[in-house]
C-alpha atoms as a PDB file:
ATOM      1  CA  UNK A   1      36.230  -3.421  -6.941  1.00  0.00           C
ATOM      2  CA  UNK A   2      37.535  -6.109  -4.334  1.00  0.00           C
ATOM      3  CA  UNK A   3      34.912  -7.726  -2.241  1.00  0.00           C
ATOM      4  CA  UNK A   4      35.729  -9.312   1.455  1.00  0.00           C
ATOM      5  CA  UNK A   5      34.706 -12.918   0.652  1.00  0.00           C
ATOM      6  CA  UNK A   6      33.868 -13.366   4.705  1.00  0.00           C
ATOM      7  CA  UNK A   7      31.613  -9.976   4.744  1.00  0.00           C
ATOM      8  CA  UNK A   8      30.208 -11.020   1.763  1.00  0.00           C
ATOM      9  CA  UNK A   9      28.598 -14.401   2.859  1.00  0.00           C
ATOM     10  CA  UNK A  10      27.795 -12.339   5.908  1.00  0.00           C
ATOM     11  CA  UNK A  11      25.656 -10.408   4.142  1.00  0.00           C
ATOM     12  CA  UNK A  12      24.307 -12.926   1.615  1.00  0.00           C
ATOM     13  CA  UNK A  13      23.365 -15.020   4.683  1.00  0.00           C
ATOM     14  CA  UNK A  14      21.119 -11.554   6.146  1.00  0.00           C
ATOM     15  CA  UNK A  15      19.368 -11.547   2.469  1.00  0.00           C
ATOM     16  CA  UNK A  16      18.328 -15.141   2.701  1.00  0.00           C
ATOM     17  CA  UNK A  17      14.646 -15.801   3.234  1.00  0.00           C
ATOM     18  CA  UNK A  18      15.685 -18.010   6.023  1.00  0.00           C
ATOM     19  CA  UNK A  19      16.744 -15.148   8.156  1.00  0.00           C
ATOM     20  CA  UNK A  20      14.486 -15.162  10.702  1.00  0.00           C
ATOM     21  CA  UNK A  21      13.023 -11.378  10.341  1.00  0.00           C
ATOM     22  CA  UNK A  22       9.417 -12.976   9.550  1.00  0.00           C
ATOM     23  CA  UNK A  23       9.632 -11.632   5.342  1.00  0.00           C
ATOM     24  CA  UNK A  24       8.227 -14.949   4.284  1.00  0.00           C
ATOM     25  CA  UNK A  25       4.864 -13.378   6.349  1.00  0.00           C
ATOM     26  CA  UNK A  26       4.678 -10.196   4.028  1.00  0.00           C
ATOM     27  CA  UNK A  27       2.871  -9.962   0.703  1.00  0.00           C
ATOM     28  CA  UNK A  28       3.535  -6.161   0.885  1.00  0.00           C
ATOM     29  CA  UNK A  29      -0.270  -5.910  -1.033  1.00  0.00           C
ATOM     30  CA  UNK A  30       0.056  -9.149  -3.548  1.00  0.00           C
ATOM     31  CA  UNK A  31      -2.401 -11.193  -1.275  1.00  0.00           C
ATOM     32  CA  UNK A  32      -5.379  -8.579  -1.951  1.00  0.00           C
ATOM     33  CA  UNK A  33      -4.351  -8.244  -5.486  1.00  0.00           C
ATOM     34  CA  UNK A  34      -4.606 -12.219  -6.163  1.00  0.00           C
ATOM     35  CA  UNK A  35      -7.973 -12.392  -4.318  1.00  0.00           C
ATOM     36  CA  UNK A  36      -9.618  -9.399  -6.295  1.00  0.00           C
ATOM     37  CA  UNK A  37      -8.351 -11.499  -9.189  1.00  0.00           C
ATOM     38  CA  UNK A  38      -5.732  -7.693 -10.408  1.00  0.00           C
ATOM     39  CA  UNK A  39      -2.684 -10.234 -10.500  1.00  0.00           C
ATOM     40  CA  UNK A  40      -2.387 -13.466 -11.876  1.00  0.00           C
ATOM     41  CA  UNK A  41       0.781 -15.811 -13.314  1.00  0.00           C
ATOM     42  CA  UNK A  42       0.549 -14.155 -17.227  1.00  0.00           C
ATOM     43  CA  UNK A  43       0.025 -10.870 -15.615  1.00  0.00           C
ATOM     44  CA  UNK A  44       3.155 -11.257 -12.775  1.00  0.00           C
ATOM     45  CA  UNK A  45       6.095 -10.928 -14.471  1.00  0.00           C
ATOM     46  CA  UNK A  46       4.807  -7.346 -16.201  1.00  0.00           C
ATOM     47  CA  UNK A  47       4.031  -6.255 -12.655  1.00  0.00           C
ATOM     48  CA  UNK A  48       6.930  -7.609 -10.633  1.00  0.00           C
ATOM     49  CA  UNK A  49       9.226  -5.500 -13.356  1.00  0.00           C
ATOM     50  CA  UNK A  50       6.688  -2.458 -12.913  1.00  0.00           C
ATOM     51  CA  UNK A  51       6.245  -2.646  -9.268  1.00  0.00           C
ATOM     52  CA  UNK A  52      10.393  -2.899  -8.817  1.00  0.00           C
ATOM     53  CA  UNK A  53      10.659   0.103 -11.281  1.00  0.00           C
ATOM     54  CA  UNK A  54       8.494   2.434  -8.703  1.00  0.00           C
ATOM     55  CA  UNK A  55       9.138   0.486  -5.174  1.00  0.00           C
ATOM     56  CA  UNK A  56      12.794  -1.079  -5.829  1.00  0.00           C
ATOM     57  CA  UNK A  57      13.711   2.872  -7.233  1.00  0.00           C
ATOM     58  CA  UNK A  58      12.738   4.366  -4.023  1.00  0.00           C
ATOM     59  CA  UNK A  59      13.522   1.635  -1.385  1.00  0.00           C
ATOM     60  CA  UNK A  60      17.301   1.359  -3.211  1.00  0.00           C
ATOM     61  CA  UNK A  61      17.946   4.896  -2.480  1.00  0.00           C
ATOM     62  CA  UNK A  62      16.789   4.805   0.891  1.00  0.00           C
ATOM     63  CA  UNK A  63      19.307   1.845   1.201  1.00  0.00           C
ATOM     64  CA  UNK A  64      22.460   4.043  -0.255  1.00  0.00           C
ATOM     65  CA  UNK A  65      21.431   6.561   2.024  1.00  0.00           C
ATOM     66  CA  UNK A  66      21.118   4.053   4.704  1.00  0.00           C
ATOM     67  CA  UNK A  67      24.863   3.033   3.679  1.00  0.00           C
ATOM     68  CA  UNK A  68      26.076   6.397   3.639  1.00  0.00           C
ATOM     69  CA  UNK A  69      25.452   7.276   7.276  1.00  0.00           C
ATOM     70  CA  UNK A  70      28.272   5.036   8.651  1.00  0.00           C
ATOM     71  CA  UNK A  71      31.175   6.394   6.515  1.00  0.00           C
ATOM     72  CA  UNK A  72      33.523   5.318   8.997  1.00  0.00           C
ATOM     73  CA  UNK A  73      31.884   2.751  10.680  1.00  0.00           C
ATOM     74  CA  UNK A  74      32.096   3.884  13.724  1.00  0.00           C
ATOM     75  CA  UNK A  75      29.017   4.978  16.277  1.00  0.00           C
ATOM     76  CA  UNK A  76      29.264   9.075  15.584  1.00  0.00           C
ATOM     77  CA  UNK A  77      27.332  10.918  13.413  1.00  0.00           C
ATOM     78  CA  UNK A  78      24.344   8.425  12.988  1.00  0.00           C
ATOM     79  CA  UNK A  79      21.782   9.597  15.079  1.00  0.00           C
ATOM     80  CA  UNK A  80      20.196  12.745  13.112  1.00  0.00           C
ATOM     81  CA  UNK A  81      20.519  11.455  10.001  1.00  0.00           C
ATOM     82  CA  UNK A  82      19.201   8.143  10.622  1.00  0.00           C
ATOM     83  CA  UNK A  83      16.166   9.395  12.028  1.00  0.00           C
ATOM     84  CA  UNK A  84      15.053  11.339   9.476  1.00  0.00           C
ATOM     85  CA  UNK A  85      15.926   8.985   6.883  1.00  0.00           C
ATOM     86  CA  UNK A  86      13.334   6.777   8.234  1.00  0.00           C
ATOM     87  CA  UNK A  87      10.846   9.310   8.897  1.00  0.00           C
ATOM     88  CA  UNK A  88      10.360  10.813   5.589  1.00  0.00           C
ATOM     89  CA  UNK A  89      10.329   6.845   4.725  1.00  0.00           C
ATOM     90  CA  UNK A  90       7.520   6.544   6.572  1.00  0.00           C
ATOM     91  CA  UNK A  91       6.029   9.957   5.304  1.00  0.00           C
ATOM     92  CA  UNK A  92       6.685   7.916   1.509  1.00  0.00           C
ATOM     93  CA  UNK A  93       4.890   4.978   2.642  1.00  0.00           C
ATOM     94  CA  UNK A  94       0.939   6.024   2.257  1.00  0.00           C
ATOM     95  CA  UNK A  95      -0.411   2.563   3.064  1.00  0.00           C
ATOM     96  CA  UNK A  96      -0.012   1.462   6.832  1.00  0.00           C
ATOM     97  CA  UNK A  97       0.698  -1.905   6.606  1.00  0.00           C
ATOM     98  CA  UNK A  98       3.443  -1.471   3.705  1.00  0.00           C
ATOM     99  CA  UNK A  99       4.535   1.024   6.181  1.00  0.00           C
ATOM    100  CA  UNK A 100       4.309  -1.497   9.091  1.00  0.00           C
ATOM    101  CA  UNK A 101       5.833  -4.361   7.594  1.00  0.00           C
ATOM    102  CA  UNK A 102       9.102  -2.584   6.596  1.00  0.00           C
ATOM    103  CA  UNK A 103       9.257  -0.866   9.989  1.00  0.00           C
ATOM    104  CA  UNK A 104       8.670  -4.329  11.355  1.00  0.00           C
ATOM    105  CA  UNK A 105      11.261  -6.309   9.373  1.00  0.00           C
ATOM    106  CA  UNK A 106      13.696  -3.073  10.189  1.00  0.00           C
ATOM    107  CA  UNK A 107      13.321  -3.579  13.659  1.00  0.00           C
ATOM    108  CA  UNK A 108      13.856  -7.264  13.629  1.00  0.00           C
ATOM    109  CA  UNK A 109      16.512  -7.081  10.826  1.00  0.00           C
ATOM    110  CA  UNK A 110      18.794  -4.878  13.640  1.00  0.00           C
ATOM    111  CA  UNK A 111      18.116  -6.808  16.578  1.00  0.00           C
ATOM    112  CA  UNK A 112      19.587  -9.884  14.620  1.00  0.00           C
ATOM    113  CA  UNK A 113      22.680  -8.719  12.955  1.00  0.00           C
ATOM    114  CA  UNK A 114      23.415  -6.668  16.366  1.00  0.00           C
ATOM    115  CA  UNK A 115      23.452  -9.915  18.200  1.00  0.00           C
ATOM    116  CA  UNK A 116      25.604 -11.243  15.231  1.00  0.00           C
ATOM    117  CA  UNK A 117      27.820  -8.429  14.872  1.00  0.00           C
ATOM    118  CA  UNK A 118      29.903  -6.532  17.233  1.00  0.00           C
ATOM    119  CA  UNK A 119      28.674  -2.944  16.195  1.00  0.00           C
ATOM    120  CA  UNK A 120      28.559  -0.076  18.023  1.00  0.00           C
ATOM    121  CA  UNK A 121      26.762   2.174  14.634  1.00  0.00           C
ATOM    122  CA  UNK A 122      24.301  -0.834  14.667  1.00  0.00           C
ATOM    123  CA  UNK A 123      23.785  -0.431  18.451  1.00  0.00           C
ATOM    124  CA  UNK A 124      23.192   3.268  18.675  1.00  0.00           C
ATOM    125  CA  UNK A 125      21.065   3.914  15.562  1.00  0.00           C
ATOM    126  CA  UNK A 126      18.442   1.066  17.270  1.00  0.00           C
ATOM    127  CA  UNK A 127      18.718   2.649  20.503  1.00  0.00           C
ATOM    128  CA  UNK A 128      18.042   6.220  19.343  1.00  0.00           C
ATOM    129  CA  UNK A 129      14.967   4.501  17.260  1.00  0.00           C
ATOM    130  CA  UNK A 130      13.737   3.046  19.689  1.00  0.00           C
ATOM    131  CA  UNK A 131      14.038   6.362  22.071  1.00  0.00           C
ATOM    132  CA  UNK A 132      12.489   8.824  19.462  1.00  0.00           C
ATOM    133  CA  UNK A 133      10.388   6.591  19.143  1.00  0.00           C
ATOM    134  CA  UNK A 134      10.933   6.274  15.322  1.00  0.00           C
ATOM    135  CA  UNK A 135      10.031   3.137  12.502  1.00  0.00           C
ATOM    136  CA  UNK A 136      13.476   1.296  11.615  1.00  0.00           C
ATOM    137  CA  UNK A 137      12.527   0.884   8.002  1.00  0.00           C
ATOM    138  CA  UNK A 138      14.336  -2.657   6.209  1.00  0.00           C
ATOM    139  CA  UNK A 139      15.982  -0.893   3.585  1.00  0.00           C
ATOM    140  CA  UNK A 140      17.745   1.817   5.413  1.00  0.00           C
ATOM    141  CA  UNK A 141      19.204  -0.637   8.338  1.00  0.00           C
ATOM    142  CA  UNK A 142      20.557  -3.245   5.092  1.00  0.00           C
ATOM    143  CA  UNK A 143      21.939  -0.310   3.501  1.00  0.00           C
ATOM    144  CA  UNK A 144      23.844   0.507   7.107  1.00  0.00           C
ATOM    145  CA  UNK A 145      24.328  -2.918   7.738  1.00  0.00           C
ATOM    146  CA  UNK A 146      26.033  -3.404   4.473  1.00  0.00           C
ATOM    147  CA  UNK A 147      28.453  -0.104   5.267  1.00  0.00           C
ATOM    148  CA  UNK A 148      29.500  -1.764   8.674  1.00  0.00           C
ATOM    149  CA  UNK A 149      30.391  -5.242   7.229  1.00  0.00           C
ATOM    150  CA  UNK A 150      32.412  -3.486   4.883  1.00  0.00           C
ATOM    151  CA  UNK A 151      30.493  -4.304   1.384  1.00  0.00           C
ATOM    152  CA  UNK A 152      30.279  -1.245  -1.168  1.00  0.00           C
ATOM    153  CA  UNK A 153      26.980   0.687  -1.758  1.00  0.00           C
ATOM    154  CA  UNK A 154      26.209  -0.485  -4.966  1.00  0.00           C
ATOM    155  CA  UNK A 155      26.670  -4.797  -3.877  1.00  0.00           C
ATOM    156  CA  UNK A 156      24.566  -3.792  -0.627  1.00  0.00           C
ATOM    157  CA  UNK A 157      22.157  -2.525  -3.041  1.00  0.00           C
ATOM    158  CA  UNK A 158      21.799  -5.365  -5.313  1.00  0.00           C
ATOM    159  CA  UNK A 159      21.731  -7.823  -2.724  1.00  0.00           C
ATOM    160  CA  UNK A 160      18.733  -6.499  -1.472  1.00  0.00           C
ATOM    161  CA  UNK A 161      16.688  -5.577  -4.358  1.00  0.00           C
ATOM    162  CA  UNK A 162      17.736  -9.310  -5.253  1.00  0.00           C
ATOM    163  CA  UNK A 163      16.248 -10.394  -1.790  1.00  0.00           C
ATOM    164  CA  UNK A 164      13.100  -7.967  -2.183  1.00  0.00           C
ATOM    165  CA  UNK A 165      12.291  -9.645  -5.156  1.00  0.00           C
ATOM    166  CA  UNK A 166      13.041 -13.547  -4.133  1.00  0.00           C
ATOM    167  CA  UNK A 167      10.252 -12.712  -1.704  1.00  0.00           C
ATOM    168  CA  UNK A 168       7.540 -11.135  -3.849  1.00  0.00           C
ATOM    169  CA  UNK A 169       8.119 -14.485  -6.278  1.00  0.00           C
ATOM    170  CA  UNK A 170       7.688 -16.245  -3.146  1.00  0.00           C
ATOM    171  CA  UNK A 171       4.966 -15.180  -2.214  1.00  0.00           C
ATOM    172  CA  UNK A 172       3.562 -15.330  -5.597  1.00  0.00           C
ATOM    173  CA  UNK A 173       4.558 -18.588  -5.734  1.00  0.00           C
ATOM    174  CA  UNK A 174       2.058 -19.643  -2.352  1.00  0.00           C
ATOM    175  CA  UNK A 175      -1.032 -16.951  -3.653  1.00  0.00           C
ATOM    176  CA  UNK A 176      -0.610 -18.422  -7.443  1.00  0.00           C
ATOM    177  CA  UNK A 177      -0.269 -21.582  -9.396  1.00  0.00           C
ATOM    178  CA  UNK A 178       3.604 -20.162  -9.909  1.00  0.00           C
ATOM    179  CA  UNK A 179       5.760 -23.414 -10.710  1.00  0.00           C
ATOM    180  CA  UNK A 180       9.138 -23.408  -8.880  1.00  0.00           C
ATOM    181  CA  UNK A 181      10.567 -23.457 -12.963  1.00  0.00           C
ATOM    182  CA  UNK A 182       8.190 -20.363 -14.161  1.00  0.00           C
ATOM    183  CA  UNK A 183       9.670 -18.521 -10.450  1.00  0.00           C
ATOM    184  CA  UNK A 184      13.037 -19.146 -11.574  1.00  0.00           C
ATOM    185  CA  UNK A 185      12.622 -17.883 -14.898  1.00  0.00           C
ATOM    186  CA  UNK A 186      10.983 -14.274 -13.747  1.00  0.00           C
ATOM    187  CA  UNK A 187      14.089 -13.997 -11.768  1.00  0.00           C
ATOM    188  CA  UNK A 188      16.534 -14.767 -13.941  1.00  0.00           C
ATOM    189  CA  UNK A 189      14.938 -12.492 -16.739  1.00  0.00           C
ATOM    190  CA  UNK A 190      14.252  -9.678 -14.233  1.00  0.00           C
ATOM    191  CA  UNK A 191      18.369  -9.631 -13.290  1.00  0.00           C
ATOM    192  CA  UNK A 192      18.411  -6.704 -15.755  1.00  0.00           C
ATOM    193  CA  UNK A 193      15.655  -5.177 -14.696  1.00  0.00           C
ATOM    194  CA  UNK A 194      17.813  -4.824 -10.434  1.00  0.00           C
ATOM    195  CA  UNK A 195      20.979  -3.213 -12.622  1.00  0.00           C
ATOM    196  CA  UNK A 196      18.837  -0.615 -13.885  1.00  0.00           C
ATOM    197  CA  UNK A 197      16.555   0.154 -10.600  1.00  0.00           C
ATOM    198  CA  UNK A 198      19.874   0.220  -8.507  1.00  0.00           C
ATOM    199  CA  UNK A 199      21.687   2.125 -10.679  1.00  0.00           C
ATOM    200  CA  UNK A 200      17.809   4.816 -10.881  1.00  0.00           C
ATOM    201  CA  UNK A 201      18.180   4.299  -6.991  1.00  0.00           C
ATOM    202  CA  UNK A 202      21.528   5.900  -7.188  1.00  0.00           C
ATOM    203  CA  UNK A 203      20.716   8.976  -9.289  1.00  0.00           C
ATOM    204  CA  UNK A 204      18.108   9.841  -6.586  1.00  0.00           C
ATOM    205  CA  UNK A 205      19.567   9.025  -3.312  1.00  0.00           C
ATOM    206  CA  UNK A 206      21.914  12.019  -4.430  1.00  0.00           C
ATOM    207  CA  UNK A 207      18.339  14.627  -4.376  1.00  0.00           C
ATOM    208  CA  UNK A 208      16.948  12.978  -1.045  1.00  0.00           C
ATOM    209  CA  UNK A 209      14.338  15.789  -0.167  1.00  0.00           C
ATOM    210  CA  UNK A 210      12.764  15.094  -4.485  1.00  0.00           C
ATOM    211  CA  UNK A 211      12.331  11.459  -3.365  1.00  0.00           C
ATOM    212  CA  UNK A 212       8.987  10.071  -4.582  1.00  0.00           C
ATOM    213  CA  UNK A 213       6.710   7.085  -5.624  1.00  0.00           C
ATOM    214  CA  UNK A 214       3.678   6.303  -7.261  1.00  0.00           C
ATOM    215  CA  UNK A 215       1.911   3.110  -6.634  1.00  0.00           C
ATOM    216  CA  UNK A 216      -1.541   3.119  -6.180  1.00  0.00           C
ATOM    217  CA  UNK A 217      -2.358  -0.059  -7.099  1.00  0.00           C
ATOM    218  CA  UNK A 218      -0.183  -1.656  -4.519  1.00  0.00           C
ATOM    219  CA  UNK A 219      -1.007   0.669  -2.036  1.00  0.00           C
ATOM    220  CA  UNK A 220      -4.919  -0.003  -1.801  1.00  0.00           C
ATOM    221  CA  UNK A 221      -4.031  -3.737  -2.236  1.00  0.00           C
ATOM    222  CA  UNK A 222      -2.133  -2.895   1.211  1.00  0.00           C
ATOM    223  CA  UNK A 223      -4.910  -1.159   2.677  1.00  0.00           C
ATOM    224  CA  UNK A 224      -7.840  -3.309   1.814  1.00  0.00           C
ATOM    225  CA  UNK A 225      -5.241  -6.333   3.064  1.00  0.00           C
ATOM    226  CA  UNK A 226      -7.154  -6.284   6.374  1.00  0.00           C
ATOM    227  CA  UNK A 227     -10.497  -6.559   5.669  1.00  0.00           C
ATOM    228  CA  UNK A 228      -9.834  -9.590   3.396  1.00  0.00           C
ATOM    229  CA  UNK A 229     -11.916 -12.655   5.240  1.00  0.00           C
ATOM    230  CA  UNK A 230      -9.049 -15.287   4.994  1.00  0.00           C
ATOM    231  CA  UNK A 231      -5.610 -14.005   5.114  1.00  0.00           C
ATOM    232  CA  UNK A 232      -2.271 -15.871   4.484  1.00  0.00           C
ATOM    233  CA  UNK A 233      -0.003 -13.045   5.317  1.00  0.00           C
ATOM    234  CA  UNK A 234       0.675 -10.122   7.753  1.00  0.00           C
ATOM    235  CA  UNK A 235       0.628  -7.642   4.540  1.00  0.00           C
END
């Protein structure tokens, strides 16, 4: 496999937390969970790996099929497909401000890399979105954003799970009494843990319409998120 060095930075520059999509403002759930004392720093690790294995599975084979819908890279054949990719996202995504903050970091994650990028896929599929209208779900427009820079499925893949997770440490990191060491050390042990998820992610991306996930825990976390007095994120 031969990697383009330039679309490669390209891409790891999109995954950085710095981007300015607004991630850094989602706990996607961990906020609630730290408050109603569910998570703490023994217990994170155990549930970053468990929470991956449910959440990473499904949102990495909504980003290969997000990938697949620009074989060509070119501006045809995008519009069906795309929006019922990120419906039956949506349909996945019980809690409604899980749902909104990857809709929300979709949107914004598009607007960016089309004023980056000279992309006429890029341009249509947030057009026809936005005319529908329709959610533009984060892991869907990386996995299409990864196609048009050029990057295999499988890279595009790990670069995001890798991103997904730098945030929920992050966030962690500002909700617990997470040393920057003990942050580093979950992610550096939890490296296996992305090969295996992306590799799940690919097994079901190829049975679209079976796609499924189970996390309740998470998902009231999300919903009780805001009726929590203080808040320090969106989600």
């Amino acid at each position: 496999m031969i990697i383009d060095n330039l679309s490669f930075l390209k891409l790891l520059q999109l995954a950085d937390s710095a981007v300015p999509i607004g991630s850094a403002a989602h706990s996607l759930g961990l906020e609630t969970l730290t408050i109603e004392n569910t998570l703490d720093v023994g217990r994170l690790e155990d549930f970053l790996h468990h929470y991956l294995a449910e959440t990473g599975v499904l949102e990495s084979a909504f980003c290969r099929l997000g990938h697949r819908l620009a074989p060509d890279k070119g501006a045809s054949g995008v519009a069906a497909s795309w929006l019922t990719l990120n419906q039956r996202l949506s349909a996945l995504k019980t809690a409604r401000e899980s749902r909104m903050a990857s809709a929300t970091l979709g949107r914004r994650f598009l607007q960016l890399v089309i004023a980056l990028e000279d992309a006429p896929c890029l341009r249509q599929a947030f057009a026809i979105a936005r005319q529908q209208p329709c959610d533009m779900h984060f892991s869907i427009a990386f996995g299409l954003v990864g196609a048009v820079l050029g990057i295999d499925e499988t890279t595009t893949v790990l670069v995001y799970l890798q991103q997904s997770l730098a945030n929920l440490v992050s966030a962690s990191q500002r909700l617990l009494p997470l040393g920057q060491s003990q942050a580093s050390a979950i992610q550096w042990r939890l490296k296996s843990t992305l090969l295996e998820i992306a590799e799940r992610g690919r097994e079901q991306a190829e049975e679209p319409t079976e796609l499924q996930v189970f996390t309740p825990l998470v998902d009231i976390g999300s919903m009780r998120h805001p009726q929590l007095q203080t808040r320090l994120f969106i989600s």
